[in-house]
N, C-alpha and C. Protein backbone atom coordinates (compact mmCIF):
# COMPACT_ATOMS: atom_id res chain seq x y z
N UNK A 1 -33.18 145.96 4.22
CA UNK A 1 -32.81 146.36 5.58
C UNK A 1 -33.67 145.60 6.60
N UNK A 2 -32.95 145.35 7.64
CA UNK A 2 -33.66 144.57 8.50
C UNK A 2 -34.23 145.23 9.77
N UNK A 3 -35.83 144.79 9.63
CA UNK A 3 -36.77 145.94 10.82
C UNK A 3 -36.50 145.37 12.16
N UNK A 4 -36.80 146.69 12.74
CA UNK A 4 -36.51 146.80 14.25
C UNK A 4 -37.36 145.64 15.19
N UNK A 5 -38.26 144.88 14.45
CA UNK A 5 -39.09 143.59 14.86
C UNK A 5 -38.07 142.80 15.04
N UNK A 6 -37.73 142.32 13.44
CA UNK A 6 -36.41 141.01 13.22
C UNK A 6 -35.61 141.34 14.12
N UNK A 7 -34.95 142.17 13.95
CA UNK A 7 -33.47 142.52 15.09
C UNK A 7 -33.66 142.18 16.70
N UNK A 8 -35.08 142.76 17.13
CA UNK A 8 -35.96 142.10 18.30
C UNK A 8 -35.54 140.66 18.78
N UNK A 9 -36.20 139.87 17.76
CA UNK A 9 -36.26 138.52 17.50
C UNK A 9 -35.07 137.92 17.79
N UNK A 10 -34.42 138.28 17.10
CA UNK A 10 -32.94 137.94 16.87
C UNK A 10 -32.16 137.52 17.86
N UNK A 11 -32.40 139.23 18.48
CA UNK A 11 -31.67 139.32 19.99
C UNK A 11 -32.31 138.31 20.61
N UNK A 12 -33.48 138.60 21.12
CA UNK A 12 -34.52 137.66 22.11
C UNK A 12 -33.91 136.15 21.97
N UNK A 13 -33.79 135.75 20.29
CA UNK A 13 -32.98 134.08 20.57
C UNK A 13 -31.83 133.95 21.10
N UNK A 14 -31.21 135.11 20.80
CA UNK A 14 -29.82 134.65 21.18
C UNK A 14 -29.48 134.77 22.64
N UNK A 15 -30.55 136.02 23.53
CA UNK A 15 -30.06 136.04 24.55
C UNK A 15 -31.03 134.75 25.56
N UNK A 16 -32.24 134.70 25.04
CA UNK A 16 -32.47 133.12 25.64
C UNK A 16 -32.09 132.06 25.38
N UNK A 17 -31.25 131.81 24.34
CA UNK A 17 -30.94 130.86 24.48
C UNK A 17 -29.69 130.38 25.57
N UNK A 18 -28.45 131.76 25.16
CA UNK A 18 -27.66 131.76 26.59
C UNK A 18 -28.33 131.95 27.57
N UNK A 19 -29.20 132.46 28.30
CA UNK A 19 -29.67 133.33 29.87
C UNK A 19 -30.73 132.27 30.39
N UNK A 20 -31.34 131.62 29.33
CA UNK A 20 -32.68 130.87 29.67
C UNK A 20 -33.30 132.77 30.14
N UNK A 21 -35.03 131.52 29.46
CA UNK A 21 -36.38 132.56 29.37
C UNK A 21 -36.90 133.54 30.92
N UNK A 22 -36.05 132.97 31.95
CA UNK A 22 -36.21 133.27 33.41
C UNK A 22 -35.53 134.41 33.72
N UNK A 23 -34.19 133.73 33.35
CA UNK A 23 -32.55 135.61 33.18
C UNK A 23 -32.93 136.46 32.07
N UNK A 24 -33.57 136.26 31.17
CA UNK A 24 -33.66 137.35 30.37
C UNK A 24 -34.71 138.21 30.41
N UNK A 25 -34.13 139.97 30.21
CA UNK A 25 -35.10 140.93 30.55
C UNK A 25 -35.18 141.49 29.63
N UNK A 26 -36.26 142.59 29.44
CA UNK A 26 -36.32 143.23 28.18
C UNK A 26 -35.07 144.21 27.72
N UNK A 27 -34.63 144.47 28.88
CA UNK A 27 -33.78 145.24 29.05
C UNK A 27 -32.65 145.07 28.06
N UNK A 28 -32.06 143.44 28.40
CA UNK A 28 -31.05 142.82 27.84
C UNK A 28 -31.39 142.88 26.32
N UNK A 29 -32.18 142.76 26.39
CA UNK A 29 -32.61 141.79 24.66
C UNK A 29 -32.83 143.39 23.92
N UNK A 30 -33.35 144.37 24.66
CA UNK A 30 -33.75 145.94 23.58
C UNK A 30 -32.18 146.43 23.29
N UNK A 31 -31.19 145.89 24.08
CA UNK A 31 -29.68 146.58 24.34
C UNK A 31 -29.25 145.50 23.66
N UNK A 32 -29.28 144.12 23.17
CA UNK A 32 -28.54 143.63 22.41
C UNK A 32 -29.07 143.59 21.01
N UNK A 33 -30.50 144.08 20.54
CA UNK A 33 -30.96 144.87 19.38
C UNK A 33 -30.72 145.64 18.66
N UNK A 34 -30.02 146.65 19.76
CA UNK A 34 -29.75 147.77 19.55
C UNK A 34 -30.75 149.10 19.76
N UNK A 35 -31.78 148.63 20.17
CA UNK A 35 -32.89 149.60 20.12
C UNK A 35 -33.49 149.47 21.65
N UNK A 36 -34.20 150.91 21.74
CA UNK A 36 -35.17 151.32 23.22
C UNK A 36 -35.71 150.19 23.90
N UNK A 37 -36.20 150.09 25.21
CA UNK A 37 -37.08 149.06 25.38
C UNK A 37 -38.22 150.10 25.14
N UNK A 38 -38.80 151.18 24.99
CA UNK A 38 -39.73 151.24 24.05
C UNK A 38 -39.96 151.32 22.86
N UNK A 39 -38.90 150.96 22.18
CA UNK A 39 -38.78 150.38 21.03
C UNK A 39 -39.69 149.11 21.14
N UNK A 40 -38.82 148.41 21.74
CA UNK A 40 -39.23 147.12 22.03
C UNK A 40 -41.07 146.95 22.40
N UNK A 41 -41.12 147.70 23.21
CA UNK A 41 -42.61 147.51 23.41
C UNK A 41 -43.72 148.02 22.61
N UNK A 42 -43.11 148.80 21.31
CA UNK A 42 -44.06 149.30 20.45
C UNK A 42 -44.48 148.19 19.34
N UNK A 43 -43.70 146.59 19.68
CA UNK A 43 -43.47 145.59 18.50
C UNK A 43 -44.20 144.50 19.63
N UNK A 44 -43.99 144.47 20.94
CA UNK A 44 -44.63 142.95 21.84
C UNK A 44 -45.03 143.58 22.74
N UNK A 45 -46.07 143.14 23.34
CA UNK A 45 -46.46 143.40 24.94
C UNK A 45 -45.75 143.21 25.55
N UNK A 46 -45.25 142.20 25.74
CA UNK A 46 -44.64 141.60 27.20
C UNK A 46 -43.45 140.29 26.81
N UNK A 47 -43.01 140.06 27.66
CA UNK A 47 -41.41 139.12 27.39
C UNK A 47 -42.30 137.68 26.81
N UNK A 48 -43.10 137.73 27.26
CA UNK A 48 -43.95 136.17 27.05
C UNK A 48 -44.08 136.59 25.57
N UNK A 49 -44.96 137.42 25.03
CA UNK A 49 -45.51 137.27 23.64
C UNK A 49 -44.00 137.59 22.96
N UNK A 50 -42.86 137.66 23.20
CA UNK A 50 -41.50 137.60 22.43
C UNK A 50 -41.54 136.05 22.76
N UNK A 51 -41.02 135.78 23.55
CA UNK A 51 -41.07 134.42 23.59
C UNK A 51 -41.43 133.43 22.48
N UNK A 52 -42.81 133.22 22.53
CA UNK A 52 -44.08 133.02 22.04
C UNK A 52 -43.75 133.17 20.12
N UNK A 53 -43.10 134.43 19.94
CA UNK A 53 -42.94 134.39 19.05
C UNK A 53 -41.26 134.08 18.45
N UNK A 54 -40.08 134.17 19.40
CA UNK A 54 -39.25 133.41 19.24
C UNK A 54 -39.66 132.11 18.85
N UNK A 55 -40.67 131.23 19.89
CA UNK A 55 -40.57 129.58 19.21
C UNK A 55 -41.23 129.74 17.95
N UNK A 56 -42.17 130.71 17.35
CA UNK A 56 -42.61 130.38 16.41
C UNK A 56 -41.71 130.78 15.22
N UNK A 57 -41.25 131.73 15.35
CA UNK A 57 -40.17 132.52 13.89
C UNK A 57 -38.78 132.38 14.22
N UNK A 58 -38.01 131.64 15.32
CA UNK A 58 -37.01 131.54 15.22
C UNK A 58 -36.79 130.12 15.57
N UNK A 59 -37.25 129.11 15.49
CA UNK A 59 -37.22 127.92 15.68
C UNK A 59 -37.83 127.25 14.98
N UNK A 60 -36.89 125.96 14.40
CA UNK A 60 -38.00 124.68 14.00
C UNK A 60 -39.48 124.99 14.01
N UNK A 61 -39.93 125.03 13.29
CA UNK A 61 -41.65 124.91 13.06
C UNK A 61 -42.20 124.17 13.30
N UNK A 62 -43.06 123.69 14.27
CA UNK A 62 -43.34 122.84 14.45
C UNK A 62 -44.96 122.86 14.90
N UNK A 63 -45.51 123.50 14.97
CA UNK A 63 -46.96 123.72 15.45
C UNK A 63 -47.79 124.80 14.42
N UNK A 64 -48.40 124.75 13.27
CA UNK A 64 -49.54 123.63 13.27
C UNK A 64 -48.92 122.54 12.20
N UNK A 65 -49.00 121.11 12.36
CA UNK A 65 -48.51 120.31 11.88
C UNK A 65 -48.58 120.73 10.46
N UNK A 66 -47.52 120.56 9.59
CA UNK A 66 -48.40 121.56 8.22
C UNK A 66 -48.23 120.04 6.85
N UNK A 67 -49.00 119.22 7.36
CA UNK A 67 -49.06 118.37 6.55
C UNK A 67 -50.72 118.00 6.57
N UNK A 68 -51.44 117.69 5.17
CA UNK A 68 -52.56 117.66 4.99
C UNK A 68 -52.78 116.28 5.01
N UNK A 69 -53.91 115.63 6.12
CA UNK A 69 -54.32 114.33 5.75
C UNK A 69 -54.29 113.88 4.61
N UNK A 70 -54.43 112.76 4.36
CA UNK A 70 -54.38 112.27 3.43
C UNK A 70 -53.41 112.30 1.84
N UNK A 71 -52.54 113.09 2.31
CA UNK A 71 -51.43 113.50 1.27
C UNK A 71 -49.80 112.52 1.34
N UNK A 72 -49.45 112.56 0.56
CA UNK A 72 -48.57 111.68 1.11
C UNK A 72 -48.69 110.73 1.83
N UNK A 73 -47.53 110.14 2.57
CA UNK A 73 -47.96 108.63 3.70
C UNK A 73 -48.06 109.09 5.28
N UNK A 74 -49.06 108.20 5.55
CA UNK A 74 -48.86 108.68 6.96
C UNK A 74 -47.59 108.34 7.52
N UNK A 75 -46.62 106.96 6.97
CA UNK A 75 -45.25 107.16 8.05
C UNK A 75 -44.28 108.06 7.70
N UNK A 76 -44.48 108.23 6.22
CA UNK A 76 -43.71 109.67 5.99
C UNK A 76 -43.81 111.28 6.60
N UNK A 77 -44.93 111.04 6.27
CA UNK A 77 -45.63 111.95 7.82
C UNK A 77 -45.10 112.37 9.05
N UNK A 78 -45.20 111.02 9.68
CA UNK A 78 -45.11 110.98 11.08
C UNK A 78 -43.64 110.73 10.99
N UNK A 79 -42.43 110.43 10.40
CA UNK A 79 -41.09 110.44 10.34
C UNK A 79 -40.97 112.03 10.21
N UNK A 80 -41.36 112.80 9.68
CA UNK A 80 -41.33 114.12 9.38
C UNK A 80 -41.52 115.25 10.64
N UNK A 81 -42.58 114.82 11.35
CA UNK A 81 -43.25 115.31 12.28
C UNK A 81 -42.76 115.23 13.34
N UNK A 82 -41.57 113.90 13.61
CA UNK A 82 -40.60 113.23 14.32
C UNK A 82 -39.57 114.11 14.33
N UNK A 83 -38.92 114.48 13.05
CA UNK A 83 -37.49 114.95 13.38
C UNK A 83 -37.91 116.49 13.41
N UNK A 84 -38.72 116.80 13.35
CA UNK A 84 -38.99 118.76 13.69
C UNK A 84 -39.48 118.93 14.84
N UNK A 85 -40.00 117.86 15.76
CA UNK A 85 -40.35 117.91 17.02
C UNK A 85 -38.69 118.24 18.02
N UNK A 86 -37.98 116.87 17.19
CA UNK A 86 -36.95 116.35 17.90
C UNK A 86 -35.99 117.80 17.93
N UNK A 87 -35.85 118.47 16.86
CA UNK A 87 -35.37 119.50 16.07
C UNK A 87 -35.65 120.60 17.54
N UNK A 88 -37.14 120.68 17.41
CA UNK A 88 -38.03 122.14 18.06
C UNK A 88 -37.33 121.75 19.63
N UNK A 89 -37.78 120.61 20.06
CA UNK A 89 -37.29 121.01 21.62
C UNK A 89 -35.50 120.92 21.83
N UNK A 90 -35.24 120.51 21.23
CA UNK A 90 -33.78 120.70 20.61
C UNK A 90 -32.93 122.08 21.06
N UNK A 91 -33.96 122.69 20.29
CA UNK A 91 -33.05 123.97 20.28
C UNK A 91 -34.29 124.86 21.23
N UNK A 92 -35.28 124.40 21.93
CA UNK A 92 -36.04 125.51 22.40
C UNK A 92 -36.14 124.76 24.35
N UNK A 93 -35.76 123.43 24.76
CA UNK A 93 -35.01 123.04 25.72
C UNK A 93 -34.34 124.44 26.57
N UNK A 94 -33.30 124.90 26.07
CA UNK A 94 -32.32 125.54 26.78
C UNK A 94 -32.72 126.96 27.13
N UNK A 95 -33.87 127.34 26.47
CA UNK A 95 -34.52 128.73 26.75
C UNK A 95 -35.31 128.39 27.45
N UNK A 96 -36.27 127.82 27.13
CA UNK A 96 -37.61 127.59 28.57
C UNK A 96 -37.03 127.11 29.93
N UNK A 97 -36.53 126.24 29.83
CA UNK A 97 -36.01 125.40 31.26
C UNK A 97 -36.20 126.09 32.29
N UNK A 98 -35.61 127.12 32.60
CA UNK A 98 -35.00 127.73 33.60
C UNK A 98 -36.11 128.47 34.06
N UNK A 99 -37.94 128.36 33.58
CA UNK A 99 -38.73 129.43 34.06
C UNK A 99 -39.35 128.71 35.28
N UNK A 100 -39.07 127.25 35.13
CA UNK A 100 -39.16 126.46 36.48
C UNK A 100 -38.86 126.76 37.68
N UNK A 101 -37.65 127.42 37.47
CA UNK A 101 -37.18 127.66 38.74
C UNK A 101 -37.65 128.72 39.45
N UNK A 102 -38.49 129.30 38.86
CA UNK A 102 -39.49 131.00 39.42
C UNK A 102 -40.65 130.57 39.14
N UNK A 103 -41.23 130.07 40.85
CA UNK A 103 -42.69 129.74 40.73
C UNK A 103 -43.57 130.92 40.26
N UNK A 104 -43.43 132.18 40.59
CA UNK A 104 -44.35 133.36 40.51
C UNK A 104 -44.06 133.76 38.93
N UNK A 105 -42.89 133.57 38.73
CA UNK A 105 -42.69 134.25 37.02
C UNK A 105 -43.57 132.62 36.26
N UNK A 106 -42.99 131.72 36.60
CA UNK A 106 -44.09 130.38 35.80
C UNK A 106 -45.75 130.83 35.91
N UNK A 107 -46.16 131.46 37.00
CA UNK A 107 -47.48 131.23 37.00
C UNK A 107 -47.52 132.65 35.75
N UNK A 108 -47.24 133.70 36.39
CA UNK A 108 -47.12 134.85 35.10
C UNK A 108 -46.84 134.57 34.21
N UNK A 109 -46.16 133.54 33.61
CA UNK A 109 -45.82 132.91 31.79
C UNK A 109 -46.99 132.51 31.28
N UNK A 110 -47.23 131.36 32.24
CA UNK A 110 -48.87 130.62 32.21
C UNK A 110 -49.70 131.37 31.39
N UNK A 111 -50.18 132.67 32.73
CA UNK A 111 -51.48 133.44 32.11
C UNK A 111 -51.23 134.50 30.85
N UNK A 112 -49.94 134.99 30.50
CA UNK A 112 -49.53 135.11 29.37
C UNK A 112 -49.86 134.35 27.99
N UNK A 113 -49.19 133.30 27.85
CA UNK A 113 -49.29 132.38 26.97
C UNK A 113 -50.68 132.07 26.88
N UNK A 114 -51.24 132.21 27.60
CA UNK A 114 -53.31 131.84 27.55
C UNK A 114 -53.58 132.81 27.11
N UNK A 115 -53.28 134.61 27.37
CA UNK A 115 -53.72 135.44 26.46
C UNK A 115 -53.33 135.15 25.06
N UNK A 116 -52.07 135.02 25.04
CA UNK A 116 -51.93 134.98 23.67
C UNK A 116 -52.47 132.98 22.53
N UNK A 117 -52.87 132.52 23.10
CA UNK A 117 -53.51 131.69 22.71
C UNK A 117 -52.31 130.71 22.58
N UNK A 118 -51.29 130.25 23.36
CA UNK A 118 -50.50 129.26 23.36
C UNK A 118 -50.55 128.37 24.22
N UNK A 119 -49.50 127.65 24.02
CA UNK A 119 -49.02 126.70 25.35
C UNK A 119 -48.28 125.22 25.02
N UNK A 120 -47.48 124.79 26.09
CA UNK A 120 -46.78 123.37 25.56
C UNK A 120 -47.54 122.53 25.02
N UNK A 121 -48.57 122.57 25.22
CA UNK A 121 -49.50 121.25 24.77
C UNK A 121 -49.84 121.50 22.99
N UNK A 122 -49.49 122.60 22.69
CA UNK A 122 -49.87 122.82 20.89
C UNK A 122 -49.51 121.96 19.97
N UNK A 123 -47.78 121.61 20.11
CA UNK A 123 -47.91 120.39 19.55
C UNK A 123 -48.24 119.14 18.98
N UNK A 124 -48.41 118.42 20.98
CA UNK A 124 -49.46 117.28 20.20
C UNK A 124 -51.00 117.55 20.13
N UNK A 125 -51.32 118.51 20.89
CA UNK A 125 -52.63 118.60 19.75
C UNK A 125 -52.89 118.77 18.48
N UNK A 126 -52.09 119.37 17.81
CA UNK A 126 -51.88 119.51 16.35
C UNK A 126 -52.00 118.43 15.95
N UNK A 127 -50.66 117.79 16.38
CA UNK A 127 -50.09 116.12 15.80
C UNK A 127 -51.75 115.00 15.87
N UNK A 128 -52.32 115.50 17.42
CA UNK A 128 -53.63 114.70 17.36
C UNK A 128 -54.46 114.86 16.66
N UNK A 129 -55.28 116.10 15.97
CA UNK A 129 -56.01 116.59 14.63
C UNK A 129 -55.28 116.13 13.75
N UNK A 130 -53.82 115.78 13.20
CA UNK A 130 -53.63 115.00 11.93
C UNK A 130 -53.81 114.07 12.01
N UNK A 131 -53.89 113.25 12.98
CA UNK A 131 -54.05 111.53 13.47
C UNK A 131 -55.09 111.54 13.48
N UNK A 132 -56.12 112.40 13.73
CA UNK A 132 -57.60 112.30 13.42
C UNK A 132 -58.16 112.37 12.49
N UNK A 133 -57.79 113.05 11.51
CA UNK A 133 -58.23 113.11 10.00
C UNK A 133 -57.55 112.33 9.40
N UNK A 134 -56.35 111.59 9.74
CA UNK A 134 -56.31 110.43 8.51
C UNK A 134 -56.88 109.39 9.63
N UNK A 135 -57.95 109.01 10.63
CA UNK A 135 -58.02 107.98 10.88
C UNK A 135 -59.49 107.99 10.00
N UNK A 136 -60.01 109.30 9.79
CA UNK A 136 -61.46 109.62 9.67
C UNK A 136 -61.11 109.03 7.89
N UNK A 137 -59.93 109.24 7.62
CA UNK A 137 -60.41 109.15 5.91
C UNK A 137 -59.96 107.44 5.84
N UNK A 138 -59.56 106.68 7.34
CA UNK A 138 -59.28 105.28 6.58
C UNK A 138 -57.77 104.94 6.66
N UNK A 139 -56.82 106.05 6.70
CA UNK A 139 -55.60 105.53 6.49
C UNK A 139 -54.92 105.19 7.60
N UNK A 140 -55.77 105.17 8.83
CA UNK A 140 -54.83 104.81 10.02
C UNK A 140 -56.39 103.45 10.63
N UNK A 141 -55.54 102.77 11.26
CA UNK A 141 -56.45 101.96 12.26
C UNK A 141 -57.86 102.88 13.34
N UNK A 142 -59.01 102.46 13.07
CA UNK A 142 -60.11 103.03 13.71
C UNK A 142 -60.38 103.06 15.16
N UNK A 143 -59.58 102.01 15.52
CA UNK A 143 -59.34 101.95 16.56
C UNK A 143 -58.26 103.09 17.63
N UNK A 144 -57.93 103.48 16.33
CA UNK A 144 -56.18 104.54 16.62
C UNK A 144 -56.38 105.76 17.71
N UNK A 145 -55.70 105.68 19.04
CA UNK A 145 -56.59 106.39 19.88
C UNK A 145 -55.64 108.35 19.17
N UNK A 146 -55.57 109.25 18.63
CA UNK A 146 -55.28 109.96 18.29
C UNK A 146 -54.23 110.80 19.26
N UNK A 147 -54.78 111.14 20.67
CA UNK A 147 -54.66 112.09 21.72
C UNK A 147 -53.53 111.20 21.73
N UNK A 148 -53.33 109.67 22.58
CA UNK A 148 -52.34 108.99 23.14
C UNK A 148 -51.17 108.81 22.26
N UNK A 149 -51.66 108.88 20.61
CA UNK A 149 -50.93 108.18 19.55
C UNK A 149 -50.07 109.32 19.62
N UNK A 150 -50.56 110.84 19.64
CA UNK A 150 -49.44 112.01 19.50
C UNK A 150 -48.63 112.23 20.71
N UNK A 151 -49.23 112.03 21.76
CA UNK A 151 -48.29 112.12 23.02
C UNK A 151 -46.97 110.87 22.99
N UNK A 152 -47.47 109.75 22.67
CA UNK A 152 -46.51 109.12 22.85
C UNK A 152 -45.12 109.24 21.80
N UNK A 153 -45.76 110.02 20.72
CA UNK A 153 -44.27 110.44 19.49
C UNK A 153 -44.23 111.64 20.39
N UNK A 154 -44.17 112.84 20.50
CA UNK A 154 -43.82 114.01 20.69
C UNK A 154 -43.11 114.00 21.89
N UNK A 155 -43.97 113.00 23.02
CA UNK A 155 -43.14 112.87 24.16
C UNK A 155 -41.62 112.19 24.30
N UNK A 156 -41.92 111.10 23.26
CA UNK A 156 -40.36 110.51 23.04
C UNK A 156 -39.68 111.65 22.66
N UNK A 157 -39.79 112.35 21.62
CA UNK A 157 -39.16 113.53 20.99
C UNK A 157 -38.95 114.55 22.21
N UNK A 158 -39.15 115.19 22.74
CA UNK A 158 -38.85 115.42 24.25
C UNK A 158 -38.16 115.22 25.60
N UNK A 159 -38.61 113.92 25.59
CA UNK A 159 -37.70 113.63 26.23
C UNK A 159 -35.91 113.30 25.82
N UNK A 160 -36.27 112.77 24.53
CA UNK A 160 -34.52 112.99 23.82
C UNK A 160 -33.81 113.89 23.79
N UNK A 161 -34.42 115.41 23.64
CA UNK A 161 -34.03 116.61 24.30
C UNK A 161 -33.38 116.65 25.59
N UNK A 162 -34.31 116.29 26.14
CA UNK A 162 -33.92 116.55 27.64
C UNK A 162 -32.70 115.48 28.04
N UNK A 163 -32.62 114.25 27.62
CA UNK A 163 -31.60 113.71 27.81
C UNK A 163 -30.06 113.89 27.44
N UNK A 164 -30.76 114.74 26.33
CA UNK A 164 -29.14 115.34 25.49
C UNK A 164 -28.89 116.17 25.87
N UNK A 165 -29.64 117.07 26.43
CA UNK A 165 -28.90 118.75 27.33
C UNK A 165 -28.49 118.11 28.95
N UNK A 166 -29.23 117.09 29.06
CA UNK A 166 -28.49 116.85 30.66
C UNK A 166 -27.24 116.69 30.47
N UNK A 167 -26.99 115.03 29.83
CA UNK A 167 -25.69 114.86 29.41
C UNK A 167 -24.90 115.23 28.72
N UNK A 168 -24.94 117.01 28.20
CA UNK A 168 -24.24 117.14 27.82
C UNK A 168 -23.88 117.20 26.26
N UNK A 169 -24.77 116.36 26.00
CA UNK A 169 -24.28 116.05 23.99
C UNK A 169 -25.20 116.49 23.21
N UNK A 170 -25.83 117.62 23.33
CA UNK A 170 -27.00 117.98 22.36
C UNK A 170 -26.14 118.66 20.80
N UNK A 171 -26.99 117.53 20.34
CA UNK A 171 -26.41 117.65 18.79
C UNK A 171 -25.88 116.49 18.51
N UNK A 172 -25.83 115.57 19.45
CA UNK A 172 -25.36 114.04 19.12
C UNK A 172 -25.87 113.58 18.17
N UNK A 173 -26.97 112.84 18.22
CA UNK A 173 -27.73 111.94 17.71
C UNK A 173 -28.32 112.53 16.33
N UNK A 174 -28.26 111.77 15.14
CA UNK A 174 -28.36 112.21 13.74
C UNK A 174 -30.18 111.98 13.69
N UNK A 175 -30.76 113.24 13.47
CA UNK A 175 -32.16 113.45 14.04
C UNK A 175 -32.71 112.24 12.75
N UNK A 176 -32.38 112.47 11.83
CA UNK A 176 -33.02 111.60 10.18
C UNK A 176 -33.02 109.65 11.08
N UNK A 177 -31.89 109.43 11.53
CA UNK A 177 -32.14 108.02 12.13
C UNK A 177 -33.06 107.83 12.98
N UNK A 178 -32.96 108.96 13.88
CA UNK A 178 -33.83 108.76 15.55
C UNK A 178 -35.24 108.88 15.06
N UNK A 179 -35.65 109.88 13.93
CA UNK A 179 -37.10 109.95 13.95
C UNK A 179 -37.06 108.90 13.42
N UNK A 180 -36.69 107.87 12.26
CA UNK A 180 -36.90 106.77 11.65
C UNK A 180 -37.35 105.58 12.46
N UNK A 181 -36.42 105.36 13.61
CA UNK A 181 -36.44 104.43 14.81
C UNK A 181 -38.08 104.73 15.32
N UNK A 182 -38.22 106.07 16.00
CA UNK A 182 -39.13 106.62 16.48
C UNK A 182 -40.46 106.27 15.99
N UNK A 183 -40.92 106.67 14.54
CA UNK A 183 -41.95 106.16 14.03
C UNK A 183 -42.06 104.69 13.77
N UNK A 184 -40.69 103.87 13.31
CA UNK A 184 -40.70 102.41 13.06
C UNK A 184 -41.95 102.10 14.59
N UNK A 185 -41.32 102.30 15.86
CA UNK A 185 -41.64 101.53 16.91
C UNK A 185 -42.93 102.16 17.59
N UNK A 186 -43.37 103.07 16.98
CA UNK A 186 -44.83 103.78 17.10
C UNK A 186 -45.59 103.20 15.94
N UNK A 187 -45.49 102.94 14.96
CA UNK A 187 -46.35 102.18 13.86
C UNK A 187 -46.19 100.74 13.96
N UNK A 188 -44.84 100.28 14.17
CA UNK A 188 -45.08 98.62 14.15
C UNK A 188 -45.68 97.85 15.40
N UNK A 189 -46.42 96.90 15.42
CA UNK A 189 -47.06 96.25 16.56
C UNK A 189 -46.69 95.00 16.52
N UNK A 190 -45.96 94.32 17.24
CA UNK A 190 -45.15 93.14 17.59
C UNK A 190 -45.99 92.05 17.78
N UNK A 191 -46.80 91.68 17.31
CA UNK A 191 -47.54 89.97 17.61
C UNK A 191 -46.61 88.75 18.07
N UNK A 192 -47.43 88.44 19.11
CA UNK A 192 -46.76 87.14 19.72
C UNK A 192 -46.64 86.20 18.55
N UNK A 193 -46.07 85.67 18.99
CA UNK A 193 -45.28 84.09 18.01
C UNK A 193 -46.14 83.18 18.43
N UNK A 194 -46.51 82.00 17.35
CA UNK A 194 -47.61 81.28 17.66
C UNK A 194 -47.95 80.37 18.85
N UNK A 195 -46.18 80.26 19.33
CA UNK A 195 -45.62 79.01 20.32
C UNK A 195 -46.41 80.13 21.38
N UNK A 196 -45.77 81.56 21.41
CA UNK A 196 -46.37 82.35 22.67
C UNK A 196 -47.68 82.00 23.14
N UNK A 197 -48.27 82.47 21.83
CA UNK A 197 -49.46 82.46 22.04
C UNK A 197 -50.71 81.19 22.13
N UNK A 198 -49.74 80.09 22.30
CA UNK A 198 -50.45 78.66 22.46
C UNK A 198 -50.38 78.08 23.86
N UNK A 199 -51.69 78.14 24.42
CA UNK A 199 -51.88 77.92 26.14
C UNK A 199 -51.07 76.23 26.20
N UNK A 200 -51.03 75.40 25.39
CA UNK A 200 -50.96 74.03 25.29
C UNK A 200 -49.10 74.12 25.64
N UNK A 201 -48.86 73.19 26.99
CA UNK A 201 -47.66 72.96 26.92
C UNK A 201 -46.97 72.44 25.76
N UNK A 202 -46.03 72.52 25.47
CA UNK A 202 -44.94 71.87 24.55
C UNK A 202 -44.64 70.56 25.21
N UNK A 203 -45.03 69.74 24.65
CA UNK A 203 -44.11 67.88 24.56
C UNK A 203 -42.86 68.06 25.18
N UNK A 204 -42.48 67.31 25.74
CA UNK A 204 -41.08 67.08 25.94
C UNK A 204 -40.51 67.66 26.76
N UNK A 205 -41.09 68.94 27.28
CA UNK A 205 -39.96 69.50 28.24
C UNK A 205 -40.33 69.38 29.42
């Protein structure tokens, strides 16, 4: 049988995902449960810590990276880490969005999510502690700046979200290719060609 938590949950995705995290009240979500809103409040504090726990138990997993340095490859890794990002804002895009538009409820999400020890940035910090421990054991370049290396995957992954709910086509793009692309052009580093890189004019022209 399924507890009056799950059913919570449940509701909470389904009605943020139609209403966005801004339209939805407890109200809605204890009535499409089926149960009290003190029901409801005997399981979460507040709409934030549902939230909070919508992205974590009803969405793509994606925070704490759950891959151990040094195990496997790092581009397997980071292809991995790619399409559950791409995955997470994917489907968690269409619920947050809309808390933008309520400066006073955004600042109230804010200090929410700080009680409960969250926030957008979990991601790539995660992603940056795995980039840090395999740079520490050797398997990545020492030079590898960690912080920038995760922002710049997670943010691509993000922003592909956001481009696919503008226009319209979310669910387009076959996530297994895009993260592939994604990590190819985050791991490979393009060296000039020797002609580039030779100050000496060329003969003849």
């Amino acid at each position: 049988m399924v507890s009056t938590r799950e059913r919570i949950l449940d509701a909470a995705a389904e009605v943020m995902h139609a209403r966005g995290l801004a339209h939805t009240t407890t109200k809605e979500i204890a009535k499409a449960a089926g149960c009290s809103e003190a029901a409801l409040y005997k399981h979460f504090r507040d709409k934030s810590e549902i939230f909070v726990r919508v992205l974590r138990e009803r969405l793509p997993h994606f925070s704490p990276v759950p891959y151990a340095a040094g195990t496997g490859t790092v581009r397997g890794n980071l292809r991995e880490i790619a399409r559950t990002a791409l995955e997470f804002y994917r489907a968690s895009f269409p619920i947050a969005v809309s808390i933008f538009s309520e400066p006073l409820l955004l600042e109230a999400h804010r200090a929410s999510l700080r009680r409960h020890g969250s926030g957008p940035e979990g991601p790539i910090l995660s992603v940056a502690d795995y980039l840090r421990a395999e740079r520490d054991l050797g398997r990545i370049a020492a030079g590898t700046d960690p912080d920038a290396t995760a922002a710049l995957l997670v943010g691509a992954c993000f922003q592909h979200a956001f481009l696919e709910h503008f226009h319209g086509n979310a669910g387009g793009a076959d996530l297994d290719t895009l993260a592939d692309s994604l990590t190819t052009a985050l791991l490979t580093q393009p060296l000039p060609t020797a002609e580039e890189n030779d100050p000496t004019p060329s003969r003849g022209r």
